[in-house]
PDB file of N, CA and C in Angstrom:
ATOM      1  N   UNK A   1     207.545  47.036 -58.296  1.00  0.00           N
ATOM      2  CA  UNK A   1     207.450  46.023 -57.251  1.00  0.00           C
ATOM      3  C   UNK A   1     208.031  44.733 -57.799  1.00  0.00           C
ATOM      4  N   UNK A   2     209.038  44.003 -56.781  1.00  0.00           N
ATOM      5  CA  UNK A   2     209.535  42.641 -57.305  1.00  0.00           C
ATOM      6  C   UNK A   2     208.445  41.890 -57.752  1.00  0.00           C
ATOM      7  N   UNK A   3     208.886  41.022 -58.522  1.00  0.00           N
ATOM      8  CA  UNK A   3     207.749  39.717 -59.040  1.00  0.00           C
ATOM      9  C   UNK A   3     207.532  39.077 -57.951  1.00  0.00           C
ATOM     10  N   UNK A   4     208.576  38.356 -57.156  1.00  0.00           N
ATOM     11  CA  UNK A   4     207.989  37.820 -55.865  1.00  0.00           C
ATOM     12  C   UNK A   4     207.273  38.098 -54.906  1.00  0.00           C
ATOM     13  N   UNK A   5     207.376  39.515 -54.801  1.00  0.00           N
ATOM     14  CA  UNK A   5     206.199  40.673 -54.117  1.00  0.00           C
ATOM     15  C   UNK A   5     204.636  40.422 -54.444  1.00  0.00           C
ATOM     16  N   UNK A   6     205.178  40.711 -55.509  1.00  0.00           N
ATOM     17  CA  UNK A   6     203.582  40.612 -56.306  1.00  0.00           C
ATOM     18  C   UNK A   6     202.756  39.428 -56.547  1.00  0.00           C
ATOM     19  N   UNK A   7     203.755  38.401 -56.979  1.00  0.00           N
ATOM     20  CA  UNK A   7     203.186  37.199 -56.708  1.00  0.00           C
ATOM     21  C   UNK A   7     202.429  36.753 -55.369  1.00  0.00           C
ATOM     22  N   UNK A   8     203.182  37.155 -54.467  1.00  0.00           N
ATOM     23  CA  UNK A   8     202.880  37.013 -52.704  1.00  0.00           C
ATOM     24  C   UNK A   8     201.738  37.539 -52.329  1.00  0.00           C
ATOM     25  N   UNK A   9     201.298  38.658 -53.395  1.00  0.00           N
ATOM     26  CA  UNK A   9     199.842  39.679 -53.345  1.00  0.00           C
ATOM     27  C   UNK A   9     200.455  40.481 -51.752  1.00  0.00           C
ATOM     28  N   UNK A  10     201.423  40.723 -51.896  1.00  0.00           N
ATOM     29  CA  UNK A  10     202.116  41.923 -50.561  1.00  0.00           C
ATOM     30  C   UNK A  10     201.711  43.311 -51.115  1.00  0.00           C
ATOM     31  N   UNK A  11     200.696  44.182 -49.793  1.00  0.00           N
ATOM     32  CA  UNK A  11     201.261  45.350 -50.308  1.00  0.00           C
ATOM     33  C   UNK A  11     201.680  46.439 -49.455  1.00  0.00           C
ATOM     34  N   UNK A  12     202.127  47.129 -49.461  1.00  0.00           N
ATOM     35  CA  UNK A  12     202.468  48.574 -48.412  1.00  0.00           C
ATOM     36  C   UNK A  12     203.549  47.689 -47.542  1.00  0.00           C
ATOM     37  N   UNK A  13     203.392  48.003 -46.156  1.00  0.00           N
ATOM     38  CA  UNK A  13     204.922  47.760 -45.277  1.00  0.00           C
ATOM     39  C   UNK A  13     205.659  46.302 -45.485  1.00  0.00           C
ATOM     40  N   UNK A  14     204.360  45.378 -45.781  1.00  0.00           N
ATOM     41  CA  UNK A  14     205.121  44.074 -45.918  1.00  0.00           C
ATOM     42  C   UNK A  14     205.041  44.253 -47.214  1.00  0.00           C
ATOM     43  N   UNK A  15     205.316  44.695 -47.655  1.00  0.00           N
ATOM     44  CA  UNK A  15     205.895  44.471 -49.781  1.00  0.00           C
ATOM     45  C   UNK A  15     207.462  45.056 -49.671  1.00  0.00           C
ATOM     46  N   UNK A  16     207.313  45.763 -48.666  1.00  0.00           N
ATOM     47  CA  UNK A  16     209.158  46.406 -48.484  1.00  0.00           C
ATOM     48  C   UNK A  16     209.978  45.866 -47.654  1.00  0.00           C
ATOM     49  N   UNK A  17     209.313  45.024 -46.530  1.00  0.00           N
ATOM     50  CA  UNK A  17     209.473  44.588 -46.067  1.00  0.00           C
ATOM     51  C   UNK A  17     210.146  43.047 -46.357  1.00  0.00           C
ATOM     52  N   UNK A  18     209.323  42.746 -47.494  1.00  0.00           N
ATOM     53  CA  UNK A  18     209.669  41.520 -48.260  1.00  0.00           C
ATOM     54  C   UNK A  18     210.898  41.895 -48.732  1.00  0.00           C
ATOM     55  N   UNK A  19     210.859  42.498 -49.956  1.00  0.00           N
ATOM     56  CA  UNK A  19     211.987  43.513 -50.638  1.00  0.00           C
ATOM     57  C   UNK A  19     212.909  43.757 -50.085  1.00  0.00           C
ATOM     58  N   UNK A  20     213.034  43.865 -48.704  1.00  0.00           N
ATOM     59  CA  UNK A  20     214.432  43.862 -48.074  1.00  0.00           C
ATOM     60  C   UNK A  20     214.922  43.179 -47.683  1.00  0.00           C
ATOM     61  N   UNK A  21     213.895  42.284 -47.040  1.00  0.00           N
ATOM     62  CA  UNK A  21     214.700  40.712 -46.884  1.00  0.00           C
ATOM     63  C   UNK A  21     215.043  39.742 -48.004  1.00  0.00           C
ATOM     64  N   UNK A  22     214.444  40.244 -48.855  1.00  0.00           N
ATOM     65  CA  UNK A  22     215.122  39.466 -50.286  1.00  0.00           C
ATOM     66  C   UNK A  22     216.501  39.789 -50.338  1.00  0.00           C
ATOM     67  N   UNK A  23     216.120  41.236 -50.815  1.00  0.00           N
ATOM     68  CA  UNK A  23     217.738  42.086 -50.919  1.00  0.00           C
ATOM     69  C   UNK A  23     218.892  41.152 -50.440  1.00  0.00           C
ATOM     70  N   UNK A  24     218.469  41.417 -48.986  1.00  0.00           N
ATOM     71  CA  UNK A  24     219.660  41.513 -47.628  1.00  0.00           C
ATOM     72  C   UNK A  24     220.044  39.596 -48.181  1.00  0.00           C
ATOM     73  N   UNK A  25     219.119  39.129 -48.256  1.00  0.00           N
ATOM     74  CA  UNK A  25     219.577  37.547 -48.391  1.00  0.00           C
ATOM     75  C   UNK A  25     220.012  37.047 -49.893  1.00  0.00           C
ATOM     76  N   UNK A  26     219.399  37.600 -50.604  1.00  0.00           N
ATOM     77  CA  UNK A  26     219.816  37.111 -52.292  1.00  0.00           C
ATOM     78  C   UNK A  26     220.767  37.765 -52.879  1.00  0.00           C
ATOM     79  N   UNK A  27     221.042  39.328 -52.374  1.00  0.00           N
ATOM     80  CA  UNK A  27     222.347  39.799 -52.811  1.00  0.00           C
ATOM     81  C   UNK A  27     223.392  39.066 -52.875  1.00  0.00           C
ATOM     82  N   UNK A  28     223.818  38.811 -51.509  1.00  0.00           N
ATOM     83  CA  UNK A  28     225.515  38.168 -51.029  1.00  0.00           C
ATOM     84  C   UNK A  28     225.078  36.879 -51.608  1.00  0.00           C
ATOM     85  N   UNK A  29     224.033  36.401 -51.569  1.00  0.00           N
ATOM     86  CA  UNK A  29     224.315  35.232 -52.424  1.00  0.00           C
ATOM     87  C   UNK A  29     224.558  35.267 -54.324  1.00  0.00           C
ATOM     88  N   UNK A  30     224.137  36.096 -54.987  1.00  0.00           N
ATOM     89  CA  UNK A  30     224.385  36.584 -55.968  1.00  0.00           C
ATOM     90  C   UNK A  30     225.530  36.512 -55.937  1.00  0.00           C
ATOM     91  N   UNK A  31     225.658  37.576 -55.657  1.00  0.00           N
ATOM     92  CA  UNK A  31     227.611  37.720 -55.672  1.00  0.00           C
ATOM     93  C   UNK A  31     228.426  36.863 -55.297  1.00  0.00           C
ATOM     94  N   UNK A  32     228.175  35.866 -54.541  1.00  0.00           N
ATOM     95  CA  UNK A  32     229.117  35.015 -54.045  1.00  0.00           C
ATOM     96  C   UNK A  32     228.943  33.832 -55.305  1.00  0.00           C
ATOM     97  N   UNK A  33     228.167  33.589 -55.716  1.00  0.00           N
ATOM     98  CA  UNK A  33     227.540  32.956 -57.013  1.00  0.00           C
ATOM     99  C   UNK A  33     228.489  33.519 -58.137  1.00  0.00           C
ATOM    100  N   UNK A  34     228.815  34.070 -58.666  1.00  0.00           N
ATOM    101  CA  UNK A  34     229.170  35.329 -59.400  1.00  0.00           C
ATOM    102  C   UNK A  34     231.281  35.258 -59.454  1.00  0.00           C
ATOM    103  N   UNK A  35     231.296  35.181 -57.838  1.00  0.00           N
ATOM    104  CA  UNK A  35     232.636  34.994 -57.672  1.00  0.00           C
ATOM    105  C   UNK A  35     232.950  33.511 -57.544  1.00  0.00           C
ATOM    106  N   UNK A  36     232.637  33.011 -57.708  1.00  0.00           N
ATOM    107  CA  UNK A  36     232.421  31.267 -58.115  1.00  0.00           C
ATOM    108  C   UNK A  36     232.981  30.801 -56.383  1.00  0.00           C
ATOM    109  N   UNK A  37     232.089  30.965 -55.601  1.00  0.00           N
ATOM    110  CA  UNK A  37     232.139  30.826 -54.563  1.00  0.00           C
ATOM    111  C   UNK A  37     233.474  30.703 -53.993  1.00  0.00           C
ATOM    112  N   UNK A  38     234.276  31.525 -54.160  1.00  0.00           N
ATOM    113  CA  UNK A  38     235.478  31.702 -53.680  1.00  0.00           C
ATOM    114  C   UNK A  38     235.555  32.317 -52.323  1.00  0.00           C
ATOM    115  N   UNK A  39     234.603  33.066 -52.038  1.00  0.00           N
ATOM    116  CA  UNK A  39     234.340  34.194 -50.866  1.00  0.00           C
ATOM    117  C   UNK A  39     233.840  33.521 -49.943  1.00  0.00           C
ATOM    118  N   UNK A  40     233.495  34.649 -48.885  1.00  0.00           N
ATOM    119  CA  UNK A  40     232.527  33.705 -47.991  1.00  0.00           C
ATOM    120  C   UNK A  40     231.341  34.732 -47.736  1.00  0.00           C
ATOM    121  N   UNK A  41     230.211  33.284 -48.132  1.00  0.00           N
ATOM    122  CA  UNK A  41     228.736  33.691 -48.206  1.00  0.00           C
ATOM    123  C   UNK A  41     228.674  34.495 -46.988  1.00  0.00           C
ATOM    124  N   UNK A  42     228.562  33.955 -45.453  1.00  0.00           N
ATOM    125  CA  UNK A  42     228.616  34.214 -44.026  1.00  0.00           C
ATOM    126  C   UNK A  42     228.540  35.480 -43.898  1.00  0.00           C
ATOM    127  N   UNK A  43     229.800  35.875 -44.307  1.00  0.00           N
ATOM    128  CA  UNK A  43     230.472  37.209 -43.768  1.00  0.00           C
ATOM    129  C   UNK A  43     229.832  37.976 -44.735  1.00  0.00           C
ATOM    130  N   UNK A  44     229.342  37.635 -46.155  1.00  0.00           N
ATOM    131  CA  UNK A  44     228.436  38.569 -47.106  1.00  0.00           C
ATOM    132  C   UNK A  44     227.210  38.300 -46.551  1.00  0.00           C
ATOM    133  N   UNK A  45     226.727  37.896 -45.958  1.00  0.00           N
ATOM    134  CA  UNK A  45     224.881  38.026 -45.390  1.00  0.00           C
ATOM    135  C   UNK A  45     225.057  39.077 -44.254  1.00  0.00           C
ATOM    136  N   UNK A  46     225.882  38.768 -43.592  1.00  0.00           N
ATOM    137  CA  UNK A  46     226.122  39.710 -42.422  1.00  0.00           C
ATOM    138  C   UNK A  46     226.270  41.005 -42.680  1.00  0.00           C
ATOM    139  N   UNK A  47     227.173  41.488 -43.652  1.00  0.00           N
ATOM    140  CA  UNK A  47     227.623  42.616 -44.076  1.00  0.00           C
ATOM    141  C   UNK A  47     225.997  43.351 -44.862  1.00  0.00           C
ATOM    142  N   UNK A  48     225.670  42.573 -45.575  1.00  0.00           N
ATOM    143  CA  UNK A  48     224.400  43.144 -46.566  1.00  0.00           C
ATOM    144  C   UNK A  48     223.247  43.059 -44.940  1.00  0.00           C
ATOM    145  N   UNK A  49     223.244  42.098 -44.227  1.00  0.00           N
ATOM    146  CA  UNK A  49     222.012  42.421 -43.450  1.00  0.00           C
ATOM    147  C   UNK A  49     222.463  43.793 -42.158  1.00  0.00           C
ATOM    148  N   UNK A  50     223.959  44.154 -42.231  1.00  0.00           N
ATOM    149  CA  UNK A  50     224.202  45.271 -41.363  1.00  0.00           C
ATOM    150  C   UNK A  50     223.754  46.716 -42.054  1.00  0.00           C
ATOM    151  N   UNK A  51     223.955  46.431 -43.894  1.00  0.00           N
ATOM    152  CA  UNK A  51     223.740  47.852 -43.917  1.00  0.00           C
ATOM    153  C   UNK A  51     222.380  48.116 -44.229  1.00  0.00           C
ATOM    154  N   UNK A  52     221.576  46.609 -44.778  1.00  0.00           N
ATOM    155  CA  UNK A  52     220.091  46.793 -44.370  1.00  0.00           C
ATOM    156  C   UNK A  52     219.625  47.668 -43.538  1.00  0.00           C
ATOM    157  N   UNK A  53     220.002  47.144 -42.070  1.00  0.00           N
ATOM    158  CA  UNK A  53     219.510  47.842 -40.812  1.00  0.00           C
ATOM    159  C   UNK A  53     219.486  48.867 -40.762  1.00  0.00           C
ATOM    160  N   UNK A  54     220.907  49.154 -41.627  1.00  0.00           N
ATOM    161  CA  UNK A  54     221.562  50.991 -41.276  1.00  0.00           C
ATOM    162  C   UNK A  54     220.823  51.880 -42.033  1.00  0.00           C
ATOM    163  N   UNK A  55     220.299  51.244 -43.386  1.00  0.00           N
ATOM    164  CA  UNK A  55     219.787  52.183 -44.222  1.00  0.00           C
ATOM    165  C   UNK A  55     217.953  52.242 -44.143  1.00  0.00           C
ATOM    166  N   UNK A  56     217.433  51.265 -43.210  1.00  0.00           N
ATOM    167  CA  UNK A  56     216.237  51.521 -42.202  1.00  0.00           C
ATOM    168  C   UNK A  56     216.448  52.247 -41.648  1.00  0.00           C
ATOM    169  N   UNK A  57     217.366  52.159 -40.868  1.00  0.00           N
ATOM    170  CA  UNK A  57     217.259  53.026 -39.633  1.00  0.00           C
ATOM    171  C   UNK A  57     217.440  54.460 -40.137  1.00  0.00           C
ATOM    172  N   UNK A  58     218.215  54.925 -40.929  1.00  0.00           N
ATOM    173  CA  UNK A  58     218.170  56.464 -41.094  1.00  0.00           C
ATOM    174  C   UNK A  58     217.114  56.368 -41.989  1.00  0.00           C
ATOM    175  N   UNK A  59     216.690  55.812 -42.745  1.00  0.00           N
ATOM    176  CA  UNK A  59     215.167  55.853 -43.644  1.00  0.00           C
ATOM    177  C   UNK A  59     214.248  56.505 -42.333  1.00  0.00           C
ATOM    178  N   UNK A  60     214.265  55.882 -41.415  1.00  0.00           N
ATOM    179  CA  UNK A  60     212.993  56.115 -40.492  1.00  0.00           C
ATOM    180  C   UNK A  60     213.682  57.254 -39.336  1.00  0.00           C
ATOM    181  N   UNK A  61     214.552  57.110 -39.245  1.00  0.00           N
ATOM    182  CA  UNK A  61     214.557  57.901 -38.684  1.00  0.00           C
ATOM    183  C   UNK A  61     215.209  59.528 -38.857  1.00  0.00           C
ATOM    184  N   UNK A  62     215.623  59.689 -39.818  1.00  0.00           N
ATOM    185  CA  UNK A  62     215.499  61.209 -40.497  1.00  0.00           C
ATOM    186  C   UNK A  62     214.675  61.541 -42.008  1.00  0.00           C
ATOM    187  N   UNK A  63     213.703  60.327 -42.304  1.00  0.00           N
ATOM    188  CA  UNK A  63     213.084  60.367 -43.395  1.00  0.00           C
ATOM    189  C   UNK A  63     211.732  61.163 -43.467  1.00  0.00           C
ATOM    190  N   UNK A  64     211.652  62.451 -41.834  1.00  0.00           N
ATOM    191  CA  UNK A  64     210.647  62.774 -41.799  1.00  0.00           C
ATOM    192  C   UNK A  64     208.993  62.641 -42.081  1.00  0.00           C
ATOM    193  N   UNK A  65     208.891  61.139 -42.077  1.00  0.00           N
ATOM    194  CA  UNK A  65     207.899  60.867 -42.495  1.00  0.00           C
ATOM    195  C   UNK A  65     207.345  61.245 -44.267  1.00  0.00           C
ATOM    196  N   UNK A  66     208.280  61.292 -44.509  1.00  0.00           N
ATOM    197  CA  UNK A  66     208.197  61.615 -46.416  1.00  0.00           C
ATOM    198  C   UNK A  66     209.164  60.431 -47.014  1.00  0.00           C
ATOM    199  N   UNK A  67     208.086  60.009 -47.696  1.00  0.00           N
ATOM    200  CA  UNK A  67     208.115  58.426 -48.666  1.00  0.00           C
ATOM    201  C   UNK A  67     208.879  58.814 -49.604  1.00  0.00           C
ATOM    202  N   UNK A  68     209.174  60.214 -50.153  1.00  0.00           N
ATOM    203  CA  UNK A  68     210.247  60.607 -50.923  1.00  0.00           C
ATOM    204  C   UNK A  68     212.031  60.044 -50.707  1.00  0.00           C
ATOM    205  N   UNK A  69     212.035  60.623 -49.030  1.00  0.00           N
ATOM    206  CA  UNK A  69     212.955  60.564 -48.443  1.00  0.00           C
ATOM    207  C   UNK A  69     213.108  59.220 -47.921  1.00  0.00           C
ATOM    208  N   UNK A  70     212.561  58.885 -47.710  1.00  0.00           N
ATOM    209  CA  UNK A  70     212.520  57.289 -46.921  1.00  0.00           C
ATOM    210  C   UNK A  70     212.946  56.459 -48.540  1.00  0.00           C
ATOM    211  N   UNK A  71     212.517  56.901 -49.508  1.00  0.00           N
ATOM    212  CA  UNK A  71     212.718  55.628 -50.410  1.00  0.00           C
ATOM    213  C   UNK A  71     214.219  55.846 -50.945  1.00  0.00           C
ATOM    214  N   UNK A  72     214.569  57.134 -51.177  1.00  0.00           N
ATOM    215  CA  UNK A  72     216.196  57.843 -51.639  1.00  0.00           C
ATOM    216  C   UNK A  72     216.968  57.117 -50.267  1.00  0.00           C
ATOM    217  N   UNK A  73     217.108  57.351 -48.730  1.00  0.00           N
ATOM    218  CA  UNK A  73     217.679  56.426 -47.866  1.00  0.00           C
ATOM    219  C   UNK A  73     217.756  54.828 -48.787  1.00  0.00           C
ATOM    220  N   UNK A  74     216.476  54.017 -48.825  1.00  0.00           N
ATOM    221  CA  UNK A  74     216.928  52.517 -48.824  1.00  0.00           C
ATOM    222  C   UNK A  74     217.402  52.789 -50.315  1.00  0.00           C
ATOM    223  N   UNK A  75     217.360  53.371 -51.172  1.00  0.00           N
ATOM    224  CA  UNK A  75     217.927  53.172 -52.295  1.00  0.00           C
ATOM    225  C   UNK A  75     219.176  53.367 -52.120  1.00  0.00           C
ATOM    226  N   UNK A  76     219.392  54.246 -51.729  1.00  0.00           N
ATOM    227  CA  UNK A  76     221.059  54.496 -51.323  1.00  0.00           C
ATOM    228  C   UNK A  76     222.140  53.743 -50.456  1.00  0.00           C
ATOM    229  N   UNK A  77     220.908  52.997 -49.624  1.00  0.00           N
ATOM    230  CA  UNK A  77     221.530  52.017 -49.092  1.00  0.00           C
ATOM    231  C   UNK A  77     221.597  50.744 -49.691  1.00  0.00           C
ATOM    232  N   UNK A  78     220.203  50.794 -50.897  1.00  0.00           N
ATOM    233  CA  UNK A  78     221.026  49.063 -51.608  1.00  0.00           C
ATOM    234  C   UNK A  78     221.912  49.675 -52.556  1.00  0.00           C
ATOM    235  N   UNK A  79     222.729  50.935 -52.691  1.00  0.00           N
ATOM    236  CA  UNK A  79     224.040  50.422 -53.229  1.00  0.00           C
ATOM    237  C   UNK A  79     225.575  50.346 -52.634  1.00  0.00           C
ATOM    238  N   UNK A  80     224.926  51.165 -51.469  1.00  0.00           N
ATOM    239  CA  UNK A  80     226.358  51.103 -50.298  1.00  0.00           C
ATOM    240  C   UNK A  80     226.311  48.850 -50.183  1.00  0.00           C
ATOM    241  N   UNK A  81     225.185  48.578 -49.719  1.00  0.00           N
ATOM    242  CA  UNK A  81     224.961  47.071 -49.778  1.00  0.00           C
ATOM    243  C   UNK A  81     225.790  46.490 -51.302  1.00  0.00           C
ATOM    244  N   UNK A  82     225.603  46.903 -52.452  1.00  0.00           N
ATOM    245  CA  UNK A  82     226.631  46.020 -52.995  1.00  0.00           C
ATOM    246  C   UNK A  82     227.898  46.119 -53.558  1.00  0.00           C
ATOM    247  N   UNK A  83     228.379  47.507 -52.811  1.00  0.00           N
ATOM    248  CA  UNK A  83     229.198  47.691 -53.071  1.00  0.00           C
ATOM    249  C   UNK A  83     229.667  47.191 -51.444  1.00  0.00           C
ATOM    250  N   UNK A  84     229.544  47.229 -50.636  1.00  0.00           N
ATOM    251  CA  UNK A  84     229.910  46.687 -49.290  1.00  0.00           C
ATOM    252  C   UNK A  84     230.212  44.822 -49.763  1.00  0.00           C
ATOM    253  N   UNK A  85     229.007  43.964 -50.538  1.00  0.00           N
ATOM    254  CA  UNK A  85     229.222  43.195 -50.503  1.00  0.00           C
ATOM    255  C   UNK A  85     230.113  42.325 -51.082  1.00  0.00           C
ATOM    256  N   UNK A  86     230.479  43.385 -52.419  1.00  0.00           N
ATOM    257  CA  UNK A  86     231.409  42.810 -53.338  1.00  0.00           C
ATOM    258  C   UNK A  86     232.778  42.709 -52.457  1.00  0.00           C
ATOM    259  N   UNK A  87     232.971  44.039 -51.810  1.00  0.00           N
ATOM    260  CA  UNK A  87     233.877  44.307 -51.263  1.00  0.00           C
ATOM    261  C   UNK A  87     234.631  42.905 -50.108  1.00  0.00           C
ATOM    262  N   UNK A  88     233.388  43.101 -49.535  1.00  0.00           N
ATOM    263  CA  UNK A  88     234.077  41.559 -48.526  1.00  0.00           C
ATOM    264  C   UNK A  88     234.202  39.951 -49.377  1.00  0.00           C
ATOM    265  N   UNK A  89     233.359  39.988 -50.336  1.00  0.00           N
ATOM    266  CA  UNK A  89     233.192  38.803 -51.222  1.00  0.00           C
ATOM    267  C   UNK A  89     234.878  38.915 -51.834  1.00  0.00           C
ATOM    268  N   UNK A  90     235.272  39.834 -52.177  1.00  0.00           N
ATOM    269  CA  UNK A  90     236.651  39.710 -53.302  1.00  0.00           C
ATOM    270  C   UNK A  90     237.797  39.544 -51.624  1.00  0.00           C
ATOM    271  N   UNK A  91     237.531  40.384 -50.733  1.00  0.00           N
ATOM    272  CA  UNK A  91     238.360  40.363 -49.405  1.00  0.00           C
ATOM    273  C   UNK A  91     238.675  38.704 -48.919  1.00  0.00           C
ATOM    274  N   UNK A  92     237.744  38.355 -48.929  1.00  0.00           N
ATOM    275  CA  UNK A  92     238.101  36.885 -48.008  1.00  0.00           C
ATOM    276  C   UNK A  92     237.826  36.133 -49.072  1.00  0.00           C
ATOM    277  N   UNK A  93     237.785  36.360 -50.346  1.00  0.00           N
ATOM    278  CA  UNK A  93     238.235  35.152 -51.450  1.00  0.00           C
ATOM    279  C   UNK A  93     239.946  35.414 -51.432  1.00  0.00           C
ATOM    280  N   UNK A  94     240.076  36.782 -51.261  1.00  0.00           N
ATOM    281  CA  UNK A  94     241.600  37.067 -51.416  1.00  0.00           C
ATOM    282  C   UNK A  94     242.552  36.325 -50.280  1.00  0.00           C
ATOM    283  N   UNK A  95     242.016  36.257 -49.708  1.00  0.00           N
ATOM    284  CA  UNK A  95     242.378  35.976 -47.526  1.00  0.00           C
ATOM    285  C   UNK A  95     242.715  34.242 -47.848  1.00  0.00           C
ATOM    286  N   UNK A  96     241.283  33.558 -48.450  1.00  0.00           N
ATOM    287  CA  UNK A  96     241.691  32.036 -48.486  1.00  0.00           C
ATOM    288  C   UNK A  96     242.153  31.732 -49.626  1.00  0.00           C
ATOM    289  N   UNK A  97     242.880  32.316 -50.673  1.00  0.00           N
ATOM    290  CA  UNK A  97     243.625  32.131 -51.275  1.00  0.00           C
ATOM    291  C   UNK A  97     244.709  32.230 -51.005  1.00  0.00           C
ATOM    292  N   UNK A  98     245.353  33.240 -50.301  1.00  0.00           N
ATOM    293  CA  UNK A  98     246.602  33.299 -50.104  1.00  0.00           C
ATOM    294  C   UNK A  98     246.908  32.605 -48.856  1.00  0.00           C
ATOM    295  N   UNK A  99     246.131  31.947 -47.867  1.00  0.00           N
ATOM    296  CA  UNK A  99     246.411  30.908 -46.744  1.00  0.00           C
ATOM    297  C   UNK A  99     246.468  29.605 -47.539  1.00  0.00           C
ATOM    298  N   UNK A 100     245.698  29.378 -48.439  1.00  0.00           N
ATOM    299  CA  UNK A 100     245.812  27.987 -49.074  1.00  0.00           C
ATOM    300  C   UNK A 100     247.517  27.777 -49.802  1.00  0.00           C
ATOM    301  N   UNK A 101     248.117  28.651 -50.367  1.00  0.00           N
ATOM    302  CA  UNK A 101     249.936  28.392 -49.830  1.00  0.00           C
ATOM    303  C   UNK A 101     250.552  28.361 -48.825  1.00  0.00           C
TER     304      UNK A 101
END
């Protein structure tokens, strides 16, 4: 469990709940941090909070009610998430670099 979780004394739906909204919001900022803000944050919150959703949504909804399966979904989805995010972070650092000539 994150430290901020725990600190918060969260437990069960809102401890993952937390955990994902961390994710979805501190990732793209990470990374955009990382790429010395060359990118754009925007379009990385958006992107990390789309595949959030996506990797809920098949969590719950083919995760048969098994916490096994439900946790392999969001795991799998926070790495499609940073690999999605890097992806647009290096994309539109690339985009306003080459408009700035």
């Amino acid at each position: 469990m994150g430290l901020g979780v725990a600190a918060a004394g969260a437990e069960g739906p809102a401890a993952a709940v937390l955990l994902v909204v961390g994710e979805t919001v501190l990732l793209p900022l990470g990374v955009h941090v990382a790429n010395h803000s060359r990118g754009n944050y925007g379009l990385g919150l958006l992107t990390s909070a789309g595949v959030a959703a996506l990797g809920l949504f098949l969590a719950y909804q083919f995760g048969d009610d098994e916490t096994a399966k439900q946790v392999a979904y969001i795991s799998a989805s926070a790495v499609v998430q940073l690999v999605a995010v890097v992806y647009v972070e290096r994309k539109t650092a690339d985009n306003l670099a080459a408009s700035a000539w």
